[in-house]
N, C-alpha and C. Protein backbone atom coordinates (compact mmCIF):
# COMPACT_ATOMS: atom_id res chain seq x y z
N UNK A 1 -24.02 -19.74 2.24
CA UNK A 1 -22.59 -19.67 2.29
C UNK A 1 -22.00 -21.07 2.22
N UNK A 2 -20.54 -21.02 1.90
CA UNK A 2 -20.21 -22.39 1.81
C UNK A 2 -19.07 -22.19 3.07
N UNK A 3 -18.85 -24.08 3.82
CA UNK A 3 -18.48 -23.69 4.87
C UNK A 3 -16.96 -24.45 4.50
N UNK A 4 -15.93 -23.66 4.99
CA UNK A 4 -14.69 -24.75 4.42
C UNK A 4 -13.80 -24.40 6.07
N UNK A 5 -13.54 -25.58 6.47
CA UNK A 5 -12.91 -25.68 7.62
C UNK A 5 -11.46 -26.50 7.47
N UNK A 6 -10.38 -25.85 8.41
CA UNK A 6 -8.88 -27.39 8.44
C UNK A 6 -9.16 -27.48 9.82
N UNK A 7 -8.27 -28.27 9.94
CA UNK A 7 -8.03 -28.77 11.16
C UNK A 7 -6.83 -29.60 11.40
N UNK A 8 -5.91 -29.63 11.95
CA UNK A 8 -4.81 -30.97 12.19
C UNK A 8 -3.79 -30.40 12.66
N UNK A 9 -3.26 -29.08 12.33
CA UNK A 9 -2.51 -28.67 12.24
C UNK A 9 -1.62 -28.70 13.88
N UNK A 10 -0.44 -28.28 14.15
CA UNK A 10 0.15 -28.39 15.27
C UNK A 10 1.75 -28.15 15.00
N UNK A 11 2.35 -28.81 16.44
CA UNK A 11 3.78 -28.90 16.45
C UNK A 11 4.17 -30.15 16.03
N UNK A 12 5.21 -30.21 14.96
CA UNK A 12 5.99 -31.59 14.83
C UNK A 12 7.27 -31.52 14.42
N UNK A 13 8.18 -32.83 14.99
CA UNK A 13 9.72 -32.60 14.91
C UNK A 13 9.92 -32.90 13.13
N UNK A 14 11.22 -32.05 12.93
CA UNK A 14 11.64 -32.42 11.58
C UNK A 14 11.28 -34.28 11.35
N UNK A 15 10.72 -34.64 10.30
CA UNK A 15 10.95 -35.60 9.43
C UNK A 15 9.83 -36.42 10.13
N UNK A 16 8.94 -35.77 11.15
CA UNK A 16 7.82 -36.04 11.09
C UNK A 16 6.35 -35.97 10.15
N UNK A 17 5.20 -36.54 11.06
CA UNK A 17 4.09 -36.75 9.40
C UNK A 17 3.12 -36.14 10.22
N UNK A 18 1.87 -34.87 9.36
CA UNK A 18 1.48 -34.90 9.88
C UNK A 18 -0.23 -34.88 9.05
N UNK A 19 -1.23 -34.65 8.96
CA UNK A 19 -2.51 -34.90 7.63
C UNK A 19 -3.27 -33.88 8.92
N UNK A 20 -4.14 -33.29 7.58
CA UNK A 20 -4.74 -31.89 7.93
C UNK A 20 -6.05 -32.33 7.54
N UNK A 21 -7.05 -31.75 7.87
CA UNK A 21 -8.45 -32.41 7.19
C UNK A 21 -8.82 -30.80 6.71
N UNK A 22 -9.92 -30.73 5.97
CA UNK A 22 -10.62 -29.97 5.37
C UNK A 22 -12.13 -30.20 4.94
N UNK A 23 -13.22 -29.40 5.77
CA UNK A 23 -14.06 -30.32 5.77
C UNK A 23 -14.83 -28.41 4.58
N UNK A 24 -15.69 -29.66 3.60
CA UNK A 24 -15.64 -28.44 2.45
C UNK A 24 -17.76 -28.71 1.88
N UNK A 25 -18.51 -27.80 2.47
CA UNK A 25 -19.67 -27.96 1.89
C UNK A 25 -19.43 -28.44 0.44
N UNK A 26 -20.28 -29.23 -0.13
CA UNK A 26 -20.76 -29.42 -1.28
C UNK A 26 -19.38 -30.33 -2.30
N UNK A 27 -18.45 -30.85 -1.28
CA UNK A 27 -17.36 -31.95 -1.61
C UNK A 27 -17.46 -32.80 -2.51
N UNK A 28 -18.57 -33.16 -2.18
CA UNK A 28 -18.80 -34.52 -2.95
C UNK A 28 -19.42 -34.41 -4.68
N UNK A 29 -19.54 -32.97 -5.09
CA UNK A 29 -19.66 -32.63 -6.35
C UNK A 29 -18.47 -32.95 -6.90
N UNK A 30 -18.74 -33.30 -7.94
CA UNK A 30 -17.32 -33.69 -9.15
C UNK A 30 -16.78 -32.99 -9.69
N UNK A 31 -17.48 -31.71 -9.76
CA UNK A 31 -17.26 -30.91 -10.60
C UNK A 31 -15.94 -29.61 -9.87
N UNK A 32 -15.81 -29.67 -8.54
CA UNK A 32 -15.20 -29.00 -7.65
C UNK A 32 -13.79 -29.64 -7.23
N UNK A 33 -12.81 -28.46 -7.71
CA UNK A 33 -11.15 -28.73 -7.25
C UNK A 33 -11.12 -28.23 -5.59
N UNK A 34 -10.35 -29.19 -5.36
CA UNK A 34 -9.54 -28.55 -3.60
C UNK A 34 -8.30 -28.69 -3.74
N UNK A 35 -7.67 -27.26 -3.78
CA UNK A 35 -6.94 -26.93 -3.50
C UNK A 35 -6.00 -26.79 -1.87
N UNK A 36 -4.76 -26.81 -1.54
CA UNK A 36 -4.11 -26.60 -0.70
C UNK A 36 -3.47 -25.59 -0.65
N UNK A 37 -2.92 -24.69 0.35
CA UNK A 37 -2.38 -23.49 -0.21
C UNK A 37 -1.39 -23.72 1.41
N UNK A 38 -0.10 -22.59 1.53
CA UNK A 38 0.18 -22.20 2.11
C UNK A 38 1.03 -20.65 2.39
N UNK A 39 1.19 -20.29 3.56
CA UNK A 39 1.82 -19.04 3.61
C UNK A 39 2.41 -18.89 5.06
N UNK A 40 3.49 -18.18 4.65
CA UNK A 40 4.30 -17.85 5.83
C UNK A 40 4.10 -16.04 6.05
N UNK A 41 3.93 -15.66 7.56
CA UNK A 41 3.19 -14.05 7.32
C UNK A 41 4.20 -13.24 7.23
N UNK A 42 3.93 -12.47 5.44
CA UNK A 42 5.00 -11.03 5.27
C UNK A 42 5.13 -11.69 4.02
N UNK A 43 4.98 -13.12 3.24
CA UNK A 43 4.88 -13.79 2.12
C UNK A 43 4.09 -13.64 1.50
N UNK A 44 3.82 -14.27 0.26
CA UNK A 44 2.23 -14.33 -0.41
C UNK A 44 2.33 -15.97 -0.11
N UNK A 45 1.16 -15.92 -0.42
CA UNK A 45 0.69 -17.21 -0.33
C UNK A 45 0.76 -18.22 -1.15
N UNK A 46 1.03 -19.70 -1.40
CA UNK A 46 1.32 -20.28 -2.38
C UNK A 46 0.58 -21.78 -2.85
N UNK A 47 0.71 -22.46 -3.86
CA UNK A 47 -0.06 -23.15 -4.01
C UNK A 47 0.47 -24.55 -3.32
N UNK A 48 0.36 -25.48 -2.87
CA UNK A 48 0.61 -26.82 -2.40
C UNK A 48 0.60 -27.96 -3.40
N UNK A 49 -0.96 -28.24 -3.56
CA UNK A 49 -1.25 -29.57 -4.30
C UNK A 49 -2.52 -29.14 -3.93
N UNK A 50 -3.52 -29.77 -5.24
CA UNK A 50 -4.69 -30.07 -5.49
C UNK A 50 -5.43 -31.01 -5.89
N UNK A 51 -6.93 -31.37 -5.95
CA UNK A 51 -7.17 -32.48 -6.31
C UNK A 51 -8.54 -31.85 -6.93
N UNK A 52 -8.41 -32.83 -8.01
CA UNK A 52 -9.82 -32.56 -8.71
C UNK A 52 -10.42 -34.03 -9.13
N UNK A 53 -11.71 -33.91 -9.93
CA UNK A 53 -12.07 -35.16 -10.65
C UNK A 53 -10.51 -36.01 -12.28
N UNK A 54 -10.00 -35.04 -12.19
CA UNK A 54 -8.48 -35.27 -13.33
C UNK A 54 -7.46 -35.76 -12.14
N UNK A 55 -7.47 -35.78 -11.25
CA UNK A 55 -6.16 -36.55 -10.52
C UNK A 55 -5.73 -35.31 -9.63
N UNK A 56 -4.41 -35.79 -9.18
CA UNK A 56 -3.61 -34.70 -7.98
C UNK A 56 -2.58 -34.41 -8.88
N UNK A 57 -2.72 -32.65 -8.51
CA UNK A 57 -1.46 -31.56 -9.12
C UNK A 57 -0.75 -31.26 -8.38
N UNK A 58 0.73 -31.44 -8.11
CA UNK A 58 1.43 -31.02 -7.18
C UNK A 58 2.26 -29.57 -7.64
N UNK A 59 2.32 -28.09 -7.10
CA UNK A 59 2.54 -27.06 -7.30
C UNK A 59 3.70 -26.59 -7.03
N UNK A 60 4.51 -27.40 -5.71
CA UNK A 60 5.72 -27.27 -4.93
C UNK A 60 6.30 -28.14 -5.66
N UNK A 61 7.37 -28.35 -6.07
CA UNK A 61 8.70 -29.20 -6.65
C UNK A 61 9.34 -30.15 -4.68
N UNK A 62 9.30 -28.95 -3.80
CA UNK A 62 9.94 -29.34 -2.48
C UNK A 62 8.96 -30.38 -1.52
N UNK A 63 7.77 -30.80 -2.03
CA UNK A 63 6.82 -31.19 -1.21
C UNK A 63 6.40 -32.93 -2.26
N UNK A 64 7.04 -32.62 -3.55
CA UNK A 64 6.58 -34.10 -4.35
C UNK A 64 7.37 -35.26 -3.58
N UNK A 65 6.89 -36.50 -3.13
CA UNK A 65 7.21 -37.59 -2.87
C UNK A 65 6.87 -37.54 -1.35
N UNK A 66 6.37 -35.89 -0.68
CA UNK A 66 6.42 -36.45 0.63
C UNK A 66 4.66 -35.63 0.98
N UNK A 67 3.98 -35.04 0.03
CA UNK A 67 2.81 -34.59 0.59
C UNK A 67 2.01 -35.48 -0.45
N UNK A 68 0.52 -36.12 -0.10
CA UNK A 68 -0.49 -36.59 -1.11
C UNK A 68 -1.82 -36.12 -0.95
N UNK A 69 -2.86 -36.94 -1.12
CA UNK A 69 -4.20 -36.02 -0.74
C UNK A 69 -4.89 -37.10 -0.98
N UNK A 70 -5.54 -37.28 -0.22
CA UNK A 70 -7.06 -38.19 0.17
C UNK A 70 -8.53 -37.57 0.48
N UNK A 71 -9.87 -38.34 -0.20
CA UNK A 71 -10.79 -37.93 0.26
C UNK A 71 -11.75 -39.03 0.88
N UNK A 72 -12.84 -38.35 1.90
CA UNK A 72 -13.99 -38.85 2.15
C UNK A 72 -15.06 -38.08 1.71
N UNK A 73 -15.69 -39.05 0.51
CA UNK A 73 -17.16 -38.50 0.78
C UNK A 73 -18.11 -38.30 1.61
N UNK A 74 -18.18 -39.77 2.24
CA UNK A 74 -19.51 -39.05 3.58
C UNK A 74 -19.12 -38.35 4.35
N UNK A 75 -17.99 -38.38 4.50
CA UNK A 75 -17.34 -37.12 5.45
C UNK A 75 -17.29 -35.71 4.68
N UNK A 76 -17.09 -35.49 3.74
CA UNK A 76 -17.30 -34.23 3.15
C UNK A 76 -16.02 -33.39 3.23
N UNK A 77 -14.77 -34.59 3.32
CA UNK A 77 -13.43 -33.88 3.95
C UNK A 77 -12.69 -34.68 2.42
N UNK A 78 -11.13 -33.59 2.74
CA UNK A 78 -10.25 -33.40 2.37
C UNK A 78 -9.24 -33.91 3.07
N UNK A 79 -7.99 -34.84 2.85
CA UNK A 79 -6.81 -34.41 3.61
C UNK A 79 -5.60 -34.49 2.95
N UNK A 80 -4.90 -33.69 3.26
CA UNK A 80 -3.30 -33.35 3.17
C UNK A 80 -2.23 -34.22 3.96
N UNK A 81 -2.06 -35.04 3.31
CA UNK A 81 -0.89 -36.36 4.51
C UNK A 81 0.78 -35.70 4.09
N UNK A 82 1.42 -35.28 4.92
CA UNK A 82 2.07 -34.92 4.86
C UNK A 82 3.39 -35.57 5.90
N UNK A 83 4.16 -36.25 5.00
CA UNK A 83 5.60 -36.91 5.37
C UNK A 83 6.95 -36.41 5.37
N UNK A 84 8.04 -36.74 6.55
CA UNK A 84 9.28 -35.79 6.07
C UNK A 84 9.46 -34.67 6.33
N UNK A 85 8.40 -34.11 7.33
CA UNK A 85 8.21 -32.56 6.96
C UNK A 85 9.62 -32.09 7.71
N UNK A 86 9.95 -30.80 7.38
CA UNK A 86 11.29 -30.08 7.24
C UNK A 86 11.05 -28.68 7.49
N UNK A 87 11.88 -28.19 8.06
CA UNK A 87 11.54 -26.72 8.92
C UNK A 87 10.88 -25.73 7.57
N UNK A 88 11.18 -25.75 6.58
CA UNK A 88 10.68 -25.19 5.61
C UNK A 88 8.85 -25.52 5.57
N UNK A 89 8.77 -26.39 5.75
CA UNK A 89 7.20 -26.87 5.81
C UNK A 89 6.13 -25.73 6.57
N UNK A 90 6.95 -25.57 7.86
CA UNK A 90 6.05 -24.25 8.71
C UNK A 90 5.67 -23.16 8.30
N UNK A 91 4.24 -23.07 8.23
CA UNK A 91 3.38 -22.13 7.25
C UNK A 91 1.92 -22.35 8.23
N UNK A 92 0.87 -21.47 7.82
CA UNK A 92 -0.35 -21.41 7.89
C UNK A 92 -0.88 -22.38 7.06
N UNK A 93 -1.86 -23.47 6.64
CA UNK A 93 -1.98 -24.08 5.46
C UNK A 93 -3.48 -23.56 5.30
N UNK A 94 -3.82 -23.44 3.90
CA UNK A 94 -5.34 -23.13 3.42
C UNK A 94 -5.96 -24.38 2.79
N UNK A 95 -7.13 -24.51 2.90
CA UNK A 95 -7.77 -25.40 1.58
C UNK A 95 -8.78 -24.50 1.46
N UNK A 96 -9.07 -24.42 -0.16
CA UNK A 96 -9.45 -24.02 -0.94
C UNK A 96 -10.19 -24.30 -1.98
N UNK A 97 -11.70 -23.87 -2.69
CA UNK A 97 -12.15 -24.55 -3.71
C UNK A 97 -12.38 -24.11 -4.94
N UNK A 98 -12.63 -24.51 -5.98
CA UNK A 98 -13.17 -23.68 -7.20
C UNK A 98 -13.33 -24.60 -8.01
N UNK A 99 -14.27 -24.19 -8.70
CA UNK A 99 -14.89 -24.82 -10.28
C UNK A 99 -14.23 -25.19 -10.88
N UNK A 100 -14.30 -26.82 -11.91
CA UNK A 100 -13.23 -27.34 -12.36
C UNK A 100 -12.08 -27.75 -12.52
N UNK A 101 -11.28 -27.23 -13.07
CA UNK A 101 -9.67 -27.77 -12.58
C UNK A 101 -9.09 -26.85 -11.85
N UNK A 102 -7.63 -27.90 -11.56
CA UNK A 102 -6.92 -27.52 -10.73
C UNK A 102 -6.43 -26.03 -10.89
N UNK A 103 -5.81 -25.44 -10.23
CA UNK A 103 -4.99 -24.32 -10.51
C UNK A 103 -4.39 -23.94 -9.07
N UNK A 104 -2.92 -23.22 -9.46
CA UNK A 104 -2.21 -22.67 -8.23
C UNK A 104 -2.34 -21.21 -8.31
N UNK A 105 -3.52 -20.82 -8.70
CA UNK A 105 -3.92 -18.89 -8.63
C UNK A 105 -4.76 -19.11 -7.44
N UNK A 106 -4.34 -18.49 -6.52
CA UNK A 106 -5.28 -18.00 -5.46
C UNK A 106 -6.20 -17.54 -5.62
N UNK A 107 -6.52 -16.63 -6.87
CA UNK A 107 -7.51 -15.60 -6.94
C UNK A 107 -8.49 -16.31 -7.74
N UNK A 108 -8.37 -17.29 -7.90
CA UNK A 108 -9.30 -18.19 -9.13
C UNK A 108 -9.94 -19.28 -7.83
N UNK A 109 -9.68 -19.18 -6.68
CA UNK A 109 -10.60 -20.19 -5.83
C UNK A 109 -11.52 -19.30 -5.28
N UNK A 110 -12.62 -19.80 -4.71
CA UNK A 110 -13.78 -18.70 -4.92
C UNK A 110 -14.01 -19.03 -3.24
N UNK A 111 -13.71 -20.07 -1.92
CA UNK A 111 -14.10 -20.40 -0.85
C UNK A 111 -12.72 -20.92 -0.26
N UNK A 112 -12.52 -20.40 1.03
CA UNK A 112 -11.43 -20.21 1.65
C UNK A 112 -11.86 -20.85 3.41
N UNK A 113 -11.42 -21.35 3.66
CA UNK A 113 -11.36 -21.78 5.33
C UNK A 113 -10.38 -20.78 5.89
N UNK A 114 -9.94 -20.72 7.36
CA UNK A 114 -9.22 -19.63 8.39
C UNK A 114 -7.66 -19.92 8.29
N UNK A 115 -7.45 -21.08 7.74
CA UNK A 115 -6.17 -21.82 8.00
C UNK A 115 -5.84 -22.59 9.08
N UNK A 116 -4.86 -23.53 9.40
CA UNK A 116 -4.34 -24.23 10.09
C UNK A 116 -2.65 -24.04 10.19
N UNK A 117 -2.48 -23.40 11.25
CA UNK A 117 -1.22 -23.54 11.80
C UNK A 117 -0.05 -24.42 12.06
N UNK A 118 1.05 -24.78 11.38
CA UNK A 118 1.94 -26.03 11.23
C UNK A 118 3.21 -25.70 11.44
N UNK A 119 3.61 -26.49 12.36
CA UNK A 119 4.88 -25.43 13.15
C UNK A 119 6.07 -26.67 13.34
N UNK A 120 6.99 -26.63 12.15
CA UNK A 120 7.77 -27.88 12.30
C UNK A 120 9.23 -27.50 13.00
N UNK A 121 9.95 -27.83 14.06
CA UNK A 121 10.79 -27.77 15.13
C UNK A 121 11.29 -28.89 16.43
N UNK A 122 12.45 -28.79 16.17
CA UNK A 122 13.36 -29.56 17.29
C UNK A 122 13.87 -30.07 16.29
């Protein structure tokens, strides 16, 4: 099995920052996109930003200039740095992987982590 974990997630005031990690078996292949996803429950779920060996795709129009994405290889992680955030931001967040490029289809990533909870308020 492949193991895909977040982590970071929490409470933060509007126009706060906050970076999520994603720790993703078999990361350090080139050949593998990570995806970000989020969802609010009673929604579908949506795409964020991704990163592949071609660069970072941003999927949200509302999230360009204030979300980016960083990796570690020996760490085998992912993260989501996220600036500015705005009550709209509060969602479950996913990371996500799949073969080759990027894409914002859910159904085209093949390994899913539990999510991370992000709860922006005050």
């Amino acid at each position: 099995q492949v193991q895909v974990k977040e982590s970071g997630g929490g409470l933060v005031q509007p126009g706060g920052s906050l970076t999520l990690s994603c720790i993703i078996d078999g990361f350090t292949e080139d050949y593998w996109a990570i995806g970000w996803f989020r969802q609010v429950p009673g929604k579908a779920r949506e795409g964020v930003i991704c990163n592949s060996k071609h660069g970072i795709t941003y999927y949200l129009d509302s999230v360009k200039g204030r979300f980016t994405m960083s990796k570690d290889h020996a760490k085998s992680t992912v993260y989501l740095h996220m600036n500015n955030l705005n009550l709209e931001d509060t969602a479950i967040y996913y990371c996500a992987r799949r073969l080759g490029r990027c894409s914002d289809n859910k159904n085209e990533y093949r390994s899913w982590g539990q999510g991370t909870q992000v709860i922006v308020s005050s």
